[in-house]
C-alpha atoms as a PDB file:
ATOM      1  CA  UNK A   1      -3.319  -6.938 -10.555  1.00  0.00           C
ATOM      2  CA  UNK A   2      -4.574  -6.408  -7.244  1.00  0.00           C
ATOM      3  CA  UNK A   3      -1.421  -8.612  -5.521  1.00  0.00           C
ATOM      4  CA  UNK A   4       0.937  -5.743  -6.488  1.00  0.00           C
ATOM      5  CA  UNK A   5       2.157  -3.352  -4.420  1.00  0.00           C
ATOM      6  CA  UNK A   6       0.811   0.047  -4.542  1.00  0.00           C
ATOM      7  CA  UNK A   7       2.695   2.726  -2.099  1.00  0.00           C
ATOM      8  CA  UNK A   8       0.774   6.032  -1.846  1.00  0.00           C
ATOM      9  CA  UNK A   9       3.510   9.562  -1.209  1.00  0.00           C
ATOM     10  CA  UNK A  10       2.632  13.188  -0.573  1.00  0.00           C
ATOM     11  CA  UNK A  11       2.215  16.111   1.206  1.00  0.00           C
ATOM     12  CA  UNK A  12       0.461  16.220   4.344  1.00  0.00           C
ATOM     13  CA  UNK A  13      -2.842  16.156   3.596  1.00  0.00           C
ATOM     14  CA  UNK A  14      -2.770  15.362  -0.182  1.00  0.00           C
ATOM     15  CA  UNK A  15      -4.891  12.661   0.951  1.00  0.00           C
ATOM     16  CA  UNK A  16      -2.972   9.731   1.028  1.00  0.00           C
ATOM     17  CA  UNK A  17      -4.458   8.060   3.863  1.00  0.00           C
ATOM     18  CA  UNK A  18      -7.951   7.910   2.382  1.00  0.00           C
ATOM     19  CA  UNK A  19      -6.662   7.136  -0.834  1.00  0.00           C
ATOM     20  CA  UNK A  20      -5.110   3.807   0.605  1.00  0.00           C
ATOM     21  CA  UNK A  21      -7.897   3.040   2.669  1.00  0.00           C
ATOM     22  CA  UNK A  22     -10.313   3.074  -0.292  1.00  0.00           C
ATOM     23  CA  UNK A  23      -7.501   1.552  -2.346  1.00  0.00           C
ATOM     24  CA  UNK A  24      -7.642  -1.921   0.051  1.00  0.00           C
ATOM     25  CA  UNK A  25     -11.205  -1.563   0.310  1.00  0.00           C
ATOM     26  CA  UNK A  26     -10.958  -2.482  -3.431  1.00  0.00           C
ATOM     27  CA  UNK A  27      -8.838  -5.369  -2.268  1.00  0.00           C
ATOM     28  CA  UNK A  28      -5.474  -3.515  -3.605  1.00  0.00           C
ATOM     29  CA  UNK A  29      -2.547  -3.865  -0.914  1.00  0.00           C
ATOM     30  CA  UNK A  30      -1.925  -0.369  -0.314  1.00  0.00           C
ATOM     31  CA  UNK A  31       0.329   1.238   1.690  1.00  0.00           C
ATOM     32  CA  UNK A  32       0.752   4.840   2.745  1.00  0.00           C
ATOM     33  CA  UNK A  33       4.545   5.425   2.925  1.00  0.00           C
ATOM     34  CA  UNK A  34       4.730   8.583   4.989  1.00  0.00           C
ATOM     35  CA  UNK A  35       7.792  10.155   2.454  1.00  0.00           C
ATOM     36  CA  UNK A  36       6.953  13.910   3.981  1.00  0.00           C
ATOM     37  CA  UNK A  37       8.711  12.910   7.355  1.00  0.00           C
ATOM     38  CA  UNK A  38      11.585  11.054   6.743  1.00  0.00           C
ATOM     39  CA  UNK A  39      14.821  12.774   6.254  1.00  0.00           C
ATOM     40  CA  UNK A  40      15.655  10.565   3.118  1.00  0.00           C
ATOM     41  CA  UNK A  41      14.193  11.471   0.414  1.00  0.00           C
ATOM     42  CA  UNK A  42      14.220   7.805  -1.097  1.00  0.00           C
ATOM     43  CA  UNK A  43      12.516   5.941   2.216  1.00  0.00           C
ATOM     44  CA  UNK A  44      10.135   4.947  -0.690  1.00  0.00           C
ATOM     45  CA  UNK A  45      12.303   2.957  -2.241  1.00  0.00           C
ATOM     46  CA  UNK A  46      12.777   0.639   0.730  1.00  0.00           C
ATOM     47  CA  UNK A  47       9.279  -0.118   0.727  1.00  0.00           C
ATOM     48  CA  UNK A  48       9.356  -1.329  -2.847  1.00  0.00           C
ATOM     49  CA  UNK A  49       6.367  -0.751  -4.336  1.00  0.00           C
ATOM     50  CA  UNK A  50       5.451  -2.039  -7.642  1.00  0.00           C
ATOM     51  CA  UNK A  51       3.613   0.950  -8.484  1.00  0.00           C
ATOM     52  CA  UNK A  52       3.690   4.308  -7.111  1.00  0.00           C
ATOM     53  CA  UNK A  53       1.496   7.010  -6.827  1.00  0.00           C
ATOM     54  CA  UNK A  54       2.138  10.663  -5.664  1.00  0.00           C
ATOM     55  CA  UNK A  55      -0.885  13.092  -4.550  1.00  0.00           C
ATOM     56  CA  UNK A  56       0.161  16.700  -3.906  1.00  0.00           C
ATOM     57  CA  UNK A  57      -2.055  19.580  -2.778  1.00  0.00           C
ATOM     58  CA  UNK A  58      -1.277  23.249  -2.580  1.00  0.00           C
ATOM     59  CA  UNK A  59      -1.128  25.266   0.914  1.00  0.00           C
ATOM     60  CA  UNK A  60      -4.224  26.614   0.738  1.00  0.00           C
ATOM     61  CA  UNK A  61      -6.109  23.138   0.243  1.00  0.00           C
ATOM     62  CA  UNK A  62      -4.399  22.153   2.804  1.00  0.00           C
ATOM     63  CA  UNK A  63      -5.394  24.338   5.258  1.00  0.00           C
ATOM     64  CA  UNK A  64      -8.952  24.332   3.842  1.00  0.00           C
ATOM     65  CA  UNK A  65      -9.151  20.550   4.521  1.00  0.00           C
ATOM     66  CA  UNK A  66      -7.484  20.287   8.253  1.00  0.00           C
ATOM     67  CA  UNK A  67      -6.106  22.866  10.729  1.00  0.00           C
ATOM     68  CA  UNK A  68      -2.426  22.988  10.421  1.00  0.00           C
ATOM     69  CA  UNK A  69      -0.038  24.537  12.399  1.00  0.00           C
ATOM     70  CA  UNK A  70       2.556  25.060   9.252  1.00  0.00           C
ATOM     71  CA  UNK A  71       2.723  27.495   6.161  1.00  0.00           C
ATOM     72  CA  UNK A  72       4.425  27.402   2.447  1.00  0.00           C
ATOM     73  CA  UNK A  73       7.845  27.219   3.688  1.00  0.00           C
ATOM     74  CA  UNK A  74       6.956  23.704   5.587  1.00  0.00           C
ATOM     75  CA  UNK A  75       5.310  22.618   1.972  1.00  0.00           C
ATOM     76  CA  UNK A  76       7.962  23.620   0.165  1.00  0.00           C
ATOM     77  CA  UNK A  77      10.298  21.078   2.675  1.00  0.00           C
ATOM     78  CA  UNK A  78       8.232  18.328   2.315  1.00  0.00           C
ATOM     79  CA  UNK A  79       7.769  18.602  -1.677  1.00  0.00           C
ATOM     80  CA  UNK A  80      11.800  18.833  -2.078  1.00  0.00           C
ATOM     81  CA  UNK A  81      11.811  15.622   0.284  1.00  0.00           C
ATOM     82  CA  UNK A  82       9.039  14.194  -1.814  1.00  0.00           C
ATOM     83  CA  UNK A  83      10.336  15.201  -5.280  1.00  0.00           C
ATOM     84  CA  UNK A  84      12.817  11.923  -5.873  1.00  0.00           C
ATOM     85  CA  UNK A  85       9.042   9.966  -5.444  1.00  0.00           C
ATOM     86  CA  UNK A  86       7.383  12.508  -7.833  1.00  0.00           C
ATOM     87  CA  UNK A  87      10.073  12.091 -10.460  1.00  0.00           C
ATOM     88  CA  UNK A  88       9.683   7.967 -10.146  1.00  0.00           C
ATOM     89  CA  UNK A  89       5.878   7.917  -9.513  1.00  0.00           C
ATOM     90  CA  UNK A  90       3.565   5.544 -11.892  1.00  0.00           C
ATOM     91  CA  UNK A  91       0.941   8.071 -11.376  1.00  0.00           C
ATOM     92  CA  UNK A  92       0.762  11.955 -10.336  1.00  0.00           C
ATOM     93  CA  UNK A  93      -2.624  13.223  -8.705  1.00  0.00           C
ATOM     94  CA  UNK A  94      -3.031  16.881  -7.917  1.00  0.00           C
ATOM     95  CA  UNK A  95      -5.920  16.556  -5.245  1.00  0.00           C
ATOM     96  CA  UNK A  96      -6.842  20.457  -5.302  1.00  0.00           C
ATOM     97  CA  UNK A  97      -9.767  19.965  -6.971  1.00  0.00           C
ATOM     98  CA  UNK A  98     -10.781  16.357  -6.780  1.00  0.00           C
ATOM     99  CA  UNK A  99     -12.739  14.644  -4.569  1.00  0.00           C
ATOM    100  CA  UNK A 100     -12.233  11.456  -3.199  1.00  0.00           C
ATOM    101  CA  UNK A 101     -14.093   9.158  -5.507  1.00  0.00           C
ATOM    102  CA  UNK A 102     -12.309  11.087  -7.979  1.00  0.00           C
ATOM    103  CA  UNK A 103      -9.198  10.434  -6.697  1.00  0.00           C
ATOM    104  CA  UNK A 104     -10.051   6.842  -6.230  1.00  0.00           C
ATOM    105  CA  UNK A 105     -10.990   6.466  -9.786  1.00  0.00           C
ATOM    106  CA  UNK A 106      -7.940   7.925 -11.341  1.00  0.00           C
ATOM    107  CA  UNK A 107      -5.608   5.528  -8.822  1.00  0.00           C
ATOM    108  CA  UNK A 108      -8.054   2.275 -10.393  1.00  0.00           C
ATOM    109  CA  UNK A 109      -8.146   3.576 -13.959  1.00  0.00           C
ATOM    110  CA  UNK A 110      -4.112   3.717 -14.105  1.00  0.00           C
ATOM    111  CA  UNK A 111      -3.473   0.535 -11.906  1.00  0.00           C
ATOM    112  CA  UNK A 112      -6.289  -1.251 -14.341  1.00  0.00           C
ATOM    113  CA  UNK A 113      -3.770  -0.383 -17.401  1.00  0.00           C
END
C-alpha cells in the first residue's frame, strides 16, 4: 500500500502541499502535482499516479488561510483546469471546513481501502 503512487491536485491553497507532506511523513510517496498552473488540464496524467486525490476550497477559505492577490474569476480558471482531475480522482476532499488532521485522516482511511 504505501509503494503506490499518490498525486495530490487542487486549487491554490486547498492544501495540497501539507496534505503530501503529512502523507510521506506516513511513509506514502506523495506527490503534489501542481494541476492549477499548467495549461493542460491532464498534466496529471503524465505523472501517473496510482491513486488520486483532489482537495478544493472555496474563495473565501482561501483568502482566510493566505493573502492572495486573486478573486473568484482566478478560482473559477483553475477549477475548469482542474476539473478533468476531479472527474478521475480516487478521492474528493472539500477542505472548507476540515482541518489538517482531518484531512490527513480521510486521505489514510480511503488509501487503507
Amino acid at each position: 500500500m504505501l509503494d503506490r503512487r499518490v498525486g495530490v491536485v487542487g486549487n491554490c491553497v486547498s492544501g495540497k502541499t501539507t496534505l503530501v507532506n503529512n502523507l510521506v511523513a506516513h511513509g506514502y510517496h506523495a506527490i503534489n502535482i501542481p494541476q492549477e498552473h499548467s495549461v493542460s488540464p491532464r498534466l496529471w496524467r503524465r505523472v501517473a499516479p496510482d491513486f488520486l486525490i483532489y482537495l478544493s476550497c472555496t474563495l473565501t477559505t482561501a483568502q482566510q488561510r493566505r493573502q492572495i492577490p486573486w478573486g473568484q474569476e482566478r478560482l473559477n480558471e483553475q477549477w475548469q483546469i482542474l476539473s478533468d482531475a476531479r472527474e478521475n480522482a480516487n478521492l474528493v476532499i472539500e477542505t472548507d471546513a476540515l482541518t489538517a488532521p482531518q484531512v490527513l485522516a480521510k486521505a489514510l482511511e480511503a488509501l487503507a481501502q
